[in-house]
Protein backbone atom coordinates (compact mmCIF):
# COMPACT_ATOMS: atom_id res chain seq x y z
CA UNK A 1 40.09 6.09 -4.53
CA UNK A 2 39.41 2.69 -4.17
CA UNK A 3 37.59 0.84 -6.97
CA UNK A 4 37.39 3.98 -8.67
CA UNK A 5 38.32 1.77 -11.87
CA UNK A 6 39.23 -2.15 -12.31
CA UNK A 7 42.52 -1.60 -13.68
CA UNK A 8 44.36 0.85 -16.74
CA UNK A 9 41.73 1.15 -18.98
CA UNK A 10 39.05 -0.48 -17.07
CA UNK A 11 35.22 0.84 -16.37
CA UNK A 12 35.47 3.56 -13.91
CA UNK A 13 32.69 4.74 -11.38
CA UNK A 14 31.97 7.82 -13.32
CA UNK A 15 31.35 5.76 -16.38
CA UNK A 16 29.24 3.36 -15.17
CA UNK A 17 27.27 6.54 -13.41
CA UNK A 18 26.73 8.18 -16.25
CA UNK A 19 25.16 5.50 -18.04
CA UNK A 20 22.78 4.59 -14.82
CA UNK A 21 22.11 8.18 -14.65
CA UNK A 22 19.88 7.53 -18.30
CA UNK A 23 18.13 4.75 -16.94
CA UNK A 24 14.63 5.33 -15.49
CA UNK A 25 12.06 4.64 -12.88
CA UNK A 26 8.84 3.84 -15.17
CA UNK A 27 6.70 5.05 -12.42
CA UNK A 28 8.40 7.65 -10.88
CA UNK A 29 10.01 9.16 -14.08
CA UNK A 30 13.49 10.28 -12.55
CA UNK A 31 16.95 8.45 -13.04
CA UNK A 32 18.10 5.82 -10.77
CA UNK A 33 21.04 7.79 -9.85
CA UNK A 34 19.15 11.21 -8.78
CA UNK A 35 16.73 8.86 -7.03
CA UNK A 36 19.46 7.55 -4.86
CA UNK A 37 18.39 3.91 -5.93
CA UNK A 38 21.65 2.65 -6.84
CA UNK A 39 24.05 2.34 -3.94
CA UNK A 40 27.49 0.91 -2.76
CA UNK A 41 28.69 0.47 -6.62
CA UNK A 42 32.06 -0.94 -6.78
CA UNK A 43 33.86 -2.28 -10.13
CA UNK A 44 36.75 -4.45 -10.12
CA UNK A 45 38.51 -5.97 -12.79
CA UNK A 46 35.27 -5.53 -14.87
CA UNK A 47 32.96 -7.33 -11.83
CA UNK A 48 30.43 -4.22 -11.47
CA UNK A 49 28.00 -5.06 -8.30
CA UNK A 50 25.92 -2.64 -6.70
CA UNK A 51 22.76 -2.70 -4.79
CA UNK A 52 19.54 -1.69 -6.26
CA UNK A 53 17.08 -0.02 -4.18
CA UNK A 54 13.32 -0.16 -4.65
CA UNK A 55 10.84 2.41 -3.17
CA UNK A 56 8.44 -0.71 -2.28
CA UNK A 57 8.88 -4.43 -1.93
CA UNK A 58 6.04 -4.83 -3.79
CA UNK A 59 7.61 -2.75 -6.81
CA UNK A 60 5.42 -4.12 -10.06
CA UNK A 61 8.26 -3.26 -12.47
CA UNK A 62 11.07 -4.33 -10.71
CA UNK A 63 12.09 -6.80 -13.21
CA UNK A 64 12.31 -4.16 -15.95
CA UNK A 65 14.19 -2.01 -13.50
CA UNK A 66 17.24 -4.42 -13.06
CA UNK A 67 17.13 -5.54 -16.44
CA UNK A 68 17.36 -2.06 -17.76
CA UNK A 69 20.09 -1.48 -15.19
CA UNK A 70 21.69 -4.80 -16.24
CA UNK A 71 22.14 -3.52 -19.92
CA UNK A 72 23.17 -0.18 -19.30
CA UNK A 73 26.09 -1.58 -17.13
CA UNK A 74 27.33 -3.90 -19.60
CA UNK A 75 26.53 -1.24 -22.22
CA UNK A 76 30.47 -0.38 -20.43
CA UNK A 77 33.43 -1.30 -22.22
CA UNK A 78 35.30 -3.68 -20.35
CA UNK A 79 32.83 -4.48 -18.03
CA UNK A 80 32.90 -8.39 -17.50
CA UNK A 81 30.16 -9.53 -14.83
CA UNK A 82 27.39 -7.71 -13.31
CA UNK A 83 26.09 -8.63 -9.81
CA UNK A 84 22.68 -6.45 -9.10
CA UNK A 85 21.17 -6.96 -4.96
CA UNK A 86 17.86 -5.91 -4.71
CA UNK A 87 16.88 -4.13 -1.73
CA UNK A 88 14.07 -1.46 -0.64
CA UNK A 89 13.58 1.69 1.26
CA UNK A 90 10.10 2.61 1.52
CA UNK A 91 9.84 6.32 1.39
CA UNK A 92 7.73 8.04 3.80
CA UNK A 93 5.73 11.41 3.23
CA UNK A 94 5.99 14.22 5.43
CA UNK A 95 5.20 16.00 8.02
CA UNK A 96 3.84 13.97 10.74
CA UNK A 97 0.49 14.78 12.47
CA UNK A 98 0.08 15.53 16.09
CA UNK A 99 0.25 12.11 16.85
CA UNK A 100 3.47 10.05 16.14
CA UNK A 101 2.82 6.72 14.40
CA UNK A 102 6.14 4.89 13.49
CA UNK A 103 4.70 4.31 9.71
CA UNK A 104 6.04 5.80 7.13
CA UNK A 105 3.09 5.97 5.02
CA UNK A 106 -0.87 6.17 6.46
CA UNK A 107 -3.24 5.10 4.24
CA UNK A 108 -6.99 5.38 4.54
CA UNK A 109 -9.33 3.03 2.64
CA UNK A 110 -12.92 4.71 2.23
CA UNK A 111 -16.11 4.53 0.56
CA UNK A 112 -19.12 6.91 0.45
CA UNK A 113 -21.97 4.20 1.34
CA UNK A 114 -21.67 1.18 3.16
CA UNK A 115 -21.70 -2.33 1.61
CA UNK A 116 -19.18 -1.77 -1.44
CA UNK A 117 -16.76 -3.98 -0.05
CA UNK A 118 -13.86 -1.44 1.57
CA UNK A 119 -12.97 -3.91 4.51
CA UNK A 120 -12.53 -6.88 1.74
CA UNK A 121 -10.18 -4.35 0.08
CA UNK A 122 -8.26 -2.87 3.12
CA UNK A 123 -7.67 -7.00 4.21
CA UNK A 124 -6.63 -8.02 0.83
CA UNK A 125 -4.33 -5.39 0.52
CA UNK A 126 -2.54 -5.21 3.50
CA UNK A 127 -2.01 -9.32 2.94
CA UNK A 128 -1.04 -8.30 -0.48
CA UNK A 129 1.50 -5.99 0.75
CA UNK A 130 2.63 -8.57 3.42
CA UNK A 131 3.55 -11.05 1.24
CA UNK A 132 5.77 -8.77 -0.60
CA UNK A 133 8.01 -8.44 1.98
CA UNK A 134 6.67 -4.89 3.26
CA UNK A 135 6.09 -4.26 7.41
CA UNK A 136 2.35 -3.60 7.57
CA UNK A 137 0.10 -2.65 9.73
CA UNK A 138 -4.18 -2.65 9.72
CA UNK A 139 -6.12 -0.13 11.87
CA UNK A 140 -10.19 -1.20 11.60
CA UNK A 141 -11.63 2.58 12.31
CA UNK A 142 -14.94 1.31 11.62
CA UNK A 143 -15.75 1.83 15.25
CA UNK A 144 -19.64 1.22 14.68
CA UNK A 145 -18.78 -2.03 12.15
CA UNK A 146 -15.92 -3.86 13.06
CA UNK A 147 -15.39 -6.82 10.92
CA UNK A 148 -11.53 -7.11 10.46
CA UNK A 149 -10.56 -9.44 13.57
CA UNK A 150 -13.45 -11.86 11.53
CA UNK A 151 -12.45 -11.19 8.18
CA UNK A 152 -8.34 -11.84 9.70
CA UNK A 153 -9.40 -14.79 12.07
CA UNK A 154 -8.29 -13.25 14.79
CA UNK A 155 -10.31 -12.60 17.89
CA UNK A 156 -8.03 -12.00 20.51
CA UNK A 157 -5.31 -9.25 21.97
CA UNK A 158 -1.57 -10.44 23.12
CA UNK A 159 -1.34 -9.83 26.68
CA UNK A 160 -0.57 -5.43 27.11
CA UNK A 161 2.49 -5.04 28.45
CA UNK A 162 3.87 -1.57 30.56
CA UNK A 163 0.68 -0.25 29.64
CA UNK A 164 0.82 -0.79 26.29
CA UNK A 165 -1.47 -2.60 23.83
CA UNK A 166 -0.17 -5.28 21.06
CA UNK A 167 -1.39 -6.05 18.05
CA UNK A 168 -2.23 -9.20 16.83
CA UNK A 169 -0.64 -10.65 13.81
CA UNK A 170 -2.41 -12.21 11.00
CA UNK A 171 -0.34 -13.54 7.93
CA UNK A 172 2.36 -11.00 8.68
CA UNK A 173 0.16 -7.84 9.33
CA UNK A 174 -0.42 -6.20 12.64
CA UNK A 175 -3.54 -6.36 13.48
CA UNK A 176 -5.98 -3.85 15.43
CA UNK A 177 -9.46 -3.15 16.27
CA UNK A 178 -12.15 -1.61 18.42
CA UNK A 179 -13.67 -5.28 18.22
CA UNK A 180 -11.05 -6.68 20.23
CA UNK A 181 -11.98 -4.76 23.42
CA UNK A 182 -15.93 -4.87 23.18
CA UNK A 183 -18.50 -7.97 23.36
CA UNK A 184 -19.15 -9.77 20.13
CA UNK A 185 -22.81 -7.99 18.54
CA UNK A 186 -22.96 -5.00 21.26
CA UNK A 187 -23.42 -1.83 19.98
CA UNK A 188 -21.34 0.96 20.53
CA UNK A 189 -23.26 4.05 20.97
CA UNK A 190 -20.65 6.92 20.85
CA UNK A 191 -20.80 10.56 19.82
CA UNK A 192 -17.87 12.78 18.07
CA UNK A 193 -15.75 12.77 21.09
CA UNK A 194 -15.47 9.34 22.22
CA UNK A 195 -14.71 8.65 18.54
CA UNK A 196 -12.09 10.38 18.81
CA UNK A 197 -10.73 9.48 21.92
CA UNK A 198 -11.00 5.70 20.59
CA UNK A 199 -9.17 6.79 17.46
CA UNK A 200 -6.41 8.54 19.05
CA UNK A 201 -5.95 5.53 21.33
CA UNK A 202 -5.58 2.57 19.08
CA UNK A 203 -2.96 4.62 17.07
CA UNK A 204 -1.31 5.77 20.39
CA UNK A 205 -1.52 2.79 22.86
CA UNK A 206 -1.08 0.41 20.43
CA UNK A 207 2.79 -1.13 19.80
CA UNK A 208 3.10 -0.52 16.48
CA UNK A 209 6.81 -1.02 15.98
CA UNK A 210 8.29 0.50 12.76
CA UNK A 211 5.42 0.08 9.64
CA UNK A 212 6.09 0.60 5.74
CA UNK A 213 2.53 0.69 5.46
CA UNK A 214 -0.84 1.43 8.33
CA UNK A 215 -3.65 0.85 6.20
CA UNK A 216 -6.92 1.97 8.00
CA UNK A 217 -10.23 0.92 7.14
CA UNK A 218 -12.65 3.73 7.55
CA UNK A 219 -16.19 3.62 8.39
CA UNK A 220 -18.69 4.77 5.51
CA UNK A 221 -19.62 8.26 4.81
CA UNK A 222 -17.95 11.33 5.85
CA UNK A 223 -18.10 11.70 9.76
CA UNK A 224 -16.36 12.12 12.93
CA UNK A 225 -14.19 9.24 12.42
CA UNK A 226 -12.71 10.46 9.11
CA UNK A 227 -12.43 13.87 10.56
CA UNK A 228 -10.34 12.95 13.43
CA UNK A 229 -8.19 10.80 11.79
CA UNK A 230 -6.70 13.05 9.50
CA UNK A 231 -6.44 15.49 12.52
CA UNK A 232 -4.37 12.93 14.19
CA UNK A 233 -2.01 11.46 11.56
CA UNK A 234 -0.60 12.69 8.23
CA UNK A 235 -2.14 10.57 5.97
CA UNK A 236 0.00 9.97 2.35
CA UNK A 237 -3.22 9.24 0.38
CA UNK A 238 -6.80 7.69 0.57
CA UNK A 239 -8.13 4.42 -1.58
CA UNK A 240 -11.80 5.06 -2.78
CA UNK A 241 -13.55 1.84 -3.08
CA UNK A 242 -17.26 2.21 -5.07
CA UNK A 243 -19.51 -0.31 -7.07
CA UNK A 244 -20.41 0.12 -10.46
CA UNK A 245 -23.69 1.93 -10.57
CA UNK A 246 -24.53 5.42 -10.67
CA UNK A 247 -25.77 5.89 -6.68
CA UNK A 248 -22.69 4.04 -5.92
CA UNK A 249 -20.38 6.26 -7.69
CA UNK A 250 -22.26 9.28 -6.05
CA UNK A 251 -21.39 8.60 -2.62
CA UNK A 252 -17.99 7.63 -3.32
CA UNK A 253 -17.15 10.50 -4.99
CA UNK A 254 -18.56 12.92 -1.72
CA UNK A 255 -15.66 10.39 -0.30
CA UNK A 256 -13.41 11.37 -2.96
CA UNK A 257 -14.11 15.14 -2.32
CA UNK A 258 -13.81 15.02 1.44
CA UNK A 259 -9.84 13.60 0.75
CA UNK A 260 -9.32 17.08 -1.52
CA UNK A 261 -11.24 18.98 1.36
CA UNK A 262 -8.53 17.53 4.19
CA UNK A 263 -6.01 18.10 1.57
CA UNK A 264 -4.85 14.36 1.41
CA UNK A 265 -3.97 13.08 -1.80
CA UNK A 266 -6.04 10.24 -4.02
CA UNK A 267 -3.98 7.24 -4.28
CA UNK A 268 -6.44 5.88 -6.98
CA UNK A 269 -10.35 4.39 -7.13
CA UNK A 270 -11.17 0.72 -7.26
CA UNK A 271 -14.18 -0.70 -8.38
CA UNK A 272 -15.36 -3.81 -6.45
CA UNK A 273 -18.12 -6.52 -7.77
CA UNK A 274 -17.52 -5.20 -11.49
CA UNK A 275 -18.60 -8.11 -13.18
CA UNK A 276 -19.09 -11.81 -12.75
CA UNK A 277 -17.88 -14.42 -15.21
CA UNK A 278 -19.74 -17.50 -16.61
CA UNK A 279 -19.57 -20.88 -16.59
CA UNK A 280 -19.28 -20.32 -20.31
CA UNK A 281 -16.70 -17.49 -19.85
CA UNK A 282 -18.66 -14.42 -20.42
CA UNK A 283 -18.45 -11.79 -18.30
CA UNK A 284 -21.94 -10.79 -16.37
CA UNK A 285 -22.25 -7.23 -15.07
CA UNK A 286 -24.94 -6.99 -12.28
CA UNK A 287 -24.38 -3.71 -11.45
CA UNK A 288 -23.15 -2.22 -14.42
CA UNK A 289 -19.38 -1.87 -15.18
CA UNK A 290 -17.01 1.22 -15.70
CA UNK A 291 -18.57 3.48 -13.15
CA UNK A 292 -15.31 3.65 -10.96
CA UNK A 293 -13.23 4.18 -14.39
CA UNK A 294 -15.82 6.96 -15.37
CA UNK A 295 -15.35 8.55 -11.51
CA UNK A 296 -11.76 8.38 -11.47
CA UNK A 297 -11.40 9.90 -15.16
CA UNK A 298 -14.14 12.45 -13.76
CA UNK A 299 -11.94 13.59 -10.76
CA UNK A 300 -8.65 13.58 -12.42
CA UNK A 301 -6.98 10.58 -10.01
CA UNK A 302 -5.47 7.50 -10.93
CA UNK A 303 -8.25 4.58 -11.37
CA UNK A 304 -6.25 1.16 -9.53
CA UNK A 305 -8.75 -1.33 -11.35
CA UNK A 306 -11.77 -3.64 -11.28
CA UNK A 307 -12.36 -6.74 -8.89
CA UNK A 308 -15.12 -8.91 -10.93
CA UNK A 309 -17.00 -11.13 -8.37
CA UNK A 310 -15.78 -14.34 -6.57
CA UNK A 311 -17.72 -16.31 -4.18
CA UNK A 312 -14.57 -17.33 -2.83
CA UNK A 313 -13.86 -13.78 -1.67
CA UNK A 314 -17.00 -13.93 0.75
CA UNK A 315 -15.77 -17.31 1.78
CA UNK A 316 -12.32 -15.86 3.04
CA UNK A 317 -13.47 -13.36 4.43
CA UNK A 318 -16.01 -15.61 6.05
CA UNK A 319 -13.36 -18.03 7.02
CA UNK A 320 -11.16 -15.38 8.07
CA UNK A 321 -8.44 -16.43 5.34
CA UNK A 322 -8.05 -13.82 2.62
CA UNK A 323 -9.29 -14.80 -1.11
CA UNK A 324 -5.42 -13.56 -1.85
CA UNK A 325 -4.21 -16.56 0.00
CA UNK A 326 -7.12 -19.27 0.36
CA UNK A 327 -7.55 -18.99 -3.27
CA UNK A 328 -3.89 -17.62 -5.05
CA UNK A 329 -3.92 -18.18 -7.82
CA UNK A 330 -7.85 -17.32 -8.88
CA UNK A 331 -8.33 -14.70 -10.95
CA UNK A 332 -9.86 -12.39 -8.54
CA UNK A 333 -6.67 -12.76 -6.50
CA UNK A 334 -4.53 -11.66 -9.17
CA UNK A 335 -6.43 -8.38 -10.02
CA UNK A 336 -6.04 -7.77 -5.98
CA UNK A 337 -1.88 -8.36 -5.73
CA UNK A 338 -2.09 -6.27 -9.26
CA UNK A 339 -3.82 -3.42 -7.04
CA UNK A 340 -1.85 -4.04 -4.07
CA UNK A 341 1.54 -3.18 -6.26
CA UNK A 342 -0.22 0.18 -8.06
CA UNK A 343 -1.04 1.44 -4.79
CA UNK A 344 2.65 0.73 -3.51
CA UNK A 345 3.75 2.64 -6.47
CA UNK A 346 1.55 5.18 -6.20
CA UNK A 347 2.39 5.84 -2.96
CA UNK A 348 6.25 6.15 -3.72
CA UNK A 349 5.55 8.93 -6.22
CA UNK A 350 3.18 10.71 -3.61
CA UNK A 351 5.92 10.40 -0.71
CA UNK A 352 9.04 11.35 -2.73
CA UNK A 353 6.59 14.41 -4.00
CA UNK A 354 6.27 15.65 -1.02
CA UNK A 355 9.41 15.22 0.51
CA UNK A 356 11.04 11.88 2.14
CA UNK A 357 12.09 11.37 5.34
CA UNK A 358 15.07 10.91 6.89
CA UNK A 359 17.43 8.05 8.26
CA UNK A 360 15.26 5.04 6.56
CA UNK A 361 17.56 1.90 5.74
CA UNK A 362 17.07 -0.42 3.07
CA UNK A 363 16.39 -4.32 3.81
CA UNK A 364 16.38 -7.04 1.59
CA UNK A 365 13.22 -6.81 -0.63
């Protein structure tokens, strides 16, 4: 019964319970309590400390969330002081595919059409993530366009060890891709079942260690590649990247489709190159603007937000040092972490939907 209460008349566990079992996730809509996110609460002599557990690092409210916590502690009587750790669990969605991947959540970044900028997304994002304090991974499945070991300025493998392949690391994230292991500019010429093959081995050969996040970069369209990979892995939920116009938004949204076809939830649509802003301030749209709004608000999924145009997102990418961190504190790098912390949530509400599993330990967030 220890530190069941501070002392005869003190706050007891039960009380301060009850009144952290009325205080809310914004994005997940459950309590704190029911969600398990408040652990190893102890009161004594009206010092109240507990940890606070996040479902992502990269949590966009978490500042509300202990501040709401804060108040609803010293809402107490007798409560004096009020020490709040933040930590995280990520929560992973279940079950796992035929092939075990140590990640707890799989997500695939696609497009309908080539061109729309997916790759500059799936970088930026798993950087994003990265920098948040999340473990993150980065599979480039574009087997027939491999530009993430350029894009990451990275160009090389570790040494394999006991047969098995290491990533490289870039800025924190794992790093992998079929351009490691062929000559720069040759073409790979490869039908279904290669594809597959190569597929299954980068997410079984590869030393992953334990991930938060695999983000994987698909190819365009709707082939063998996207096929295979959600025959391999459970994926928690697929990022649709489109442009603004109409033919744009019509190829994304066959991408869109072929998600609800493999049964894989929509984390959310972006729209890349939105606009462009003037010297003068005014925004310039060159393709149009609102098309990835109007496709997300057609299909019923979350719409994750526009990325205007930067030439200093080409020259990252170029340089092989994401916009997010050769150029922090532009604009266009705060609409990317902005994304980067939606899709985190998102993801929490998909995985706790459909079930969490077991035996994950929180770490400092």
């Amino acid at each position: 019964m220890a530190n069941r209460k501070s002392s005869a008349g003190g706050p007891t566990i039960e009380a301060l319970r009850q009144v952290l079992s009325r205080v809310e996730d914004p994005e997940l809509h459950r309590d704190l309590i029911s969600l398990k996110m408040i652990r190893d609460l102890k009161v004594e002599d009206g010092r109240v400390s507990f940890a606070l557990v996040l479902t992502t690092p990269a949590c966009p409210l978490r500042e509300q969330i202990a501040a709401d916590a804060r108040a609803a502690v010293e809402s107490v009587p007798g409560v004096r002081e009020v020490q709040i750790r933040m930590d995280a669990s990520v929560p992973g969605a279940i079950p796992s595919g035929p092939v075990a991947v140590a990640a707890r959540n799989v997500i695939a970044v696609a497009s309908g059409k080539g061109g729309v900028g997916k790759s500059t997304i799936a970088v930026n994002l798993a950087v994003s993530l990265a920098q948040s304090g999340c473990s993150v991974g980065l599979l480039d499945a574009d087997i027939y366009g491999p530009n993430i070991p350029t894009m990451m300025g990275v160009h090389e493998l570790p040494a394999p060890q006991e047969n098995k392949i290491f990533p490289a690391v870039a800025y924190g994230v794992k790093v992998i891709s079929i351009g490691f292991m062929v000559d720069p500019g040759r073409p790979l010429v490869w039908r279904g079942p290669m594809l597959h093959s190569a597929i299954r081995q980068l997410l079984t050969d590869v030393e992953w260690g334990e991930l938060d996040y695999l983000i994987v970069d698909l190819p365009p369209g709707t082939g063998d590649v996207q096929i295979s990979l959600g025959q391999l892995v459970h994926l928690t939920g697929g990022i649709i990247v489109t442009l603004p116009q109409k033919v744009a938004r019509e190829d994304a949204l066959r991408g869109l489709e072929m998600f609800k076809m493999m049964d894989v939830p929509i984390i959310g649509v972006i729209e890349n190159m939105s606009y462009w802003t003037g010297p003068d301030g005014t925004p310039v749209d060159f393709f149009g603007r609102g098309g990835g709004r109007e496709l997300a608000e057609q299909a019923g999924v979350p719409f994750l937000g526009e990325i205007p145009m930067d030439p200093n997102v080409r020259i990252g990418g170029d340089d092989g040092k994401p916009v997010v961190l050769s150029s922090s504190e532009s604009p266009v790098s705060a609409v990317l972490k902005e994304i980067a912390q939606k899709t985190a949530a998102r993801i929490s509400v998909i995985a706790l939907q459909g079930g969490e599993k077991e035996g994950v330990a929180p770490r400092p967030a």
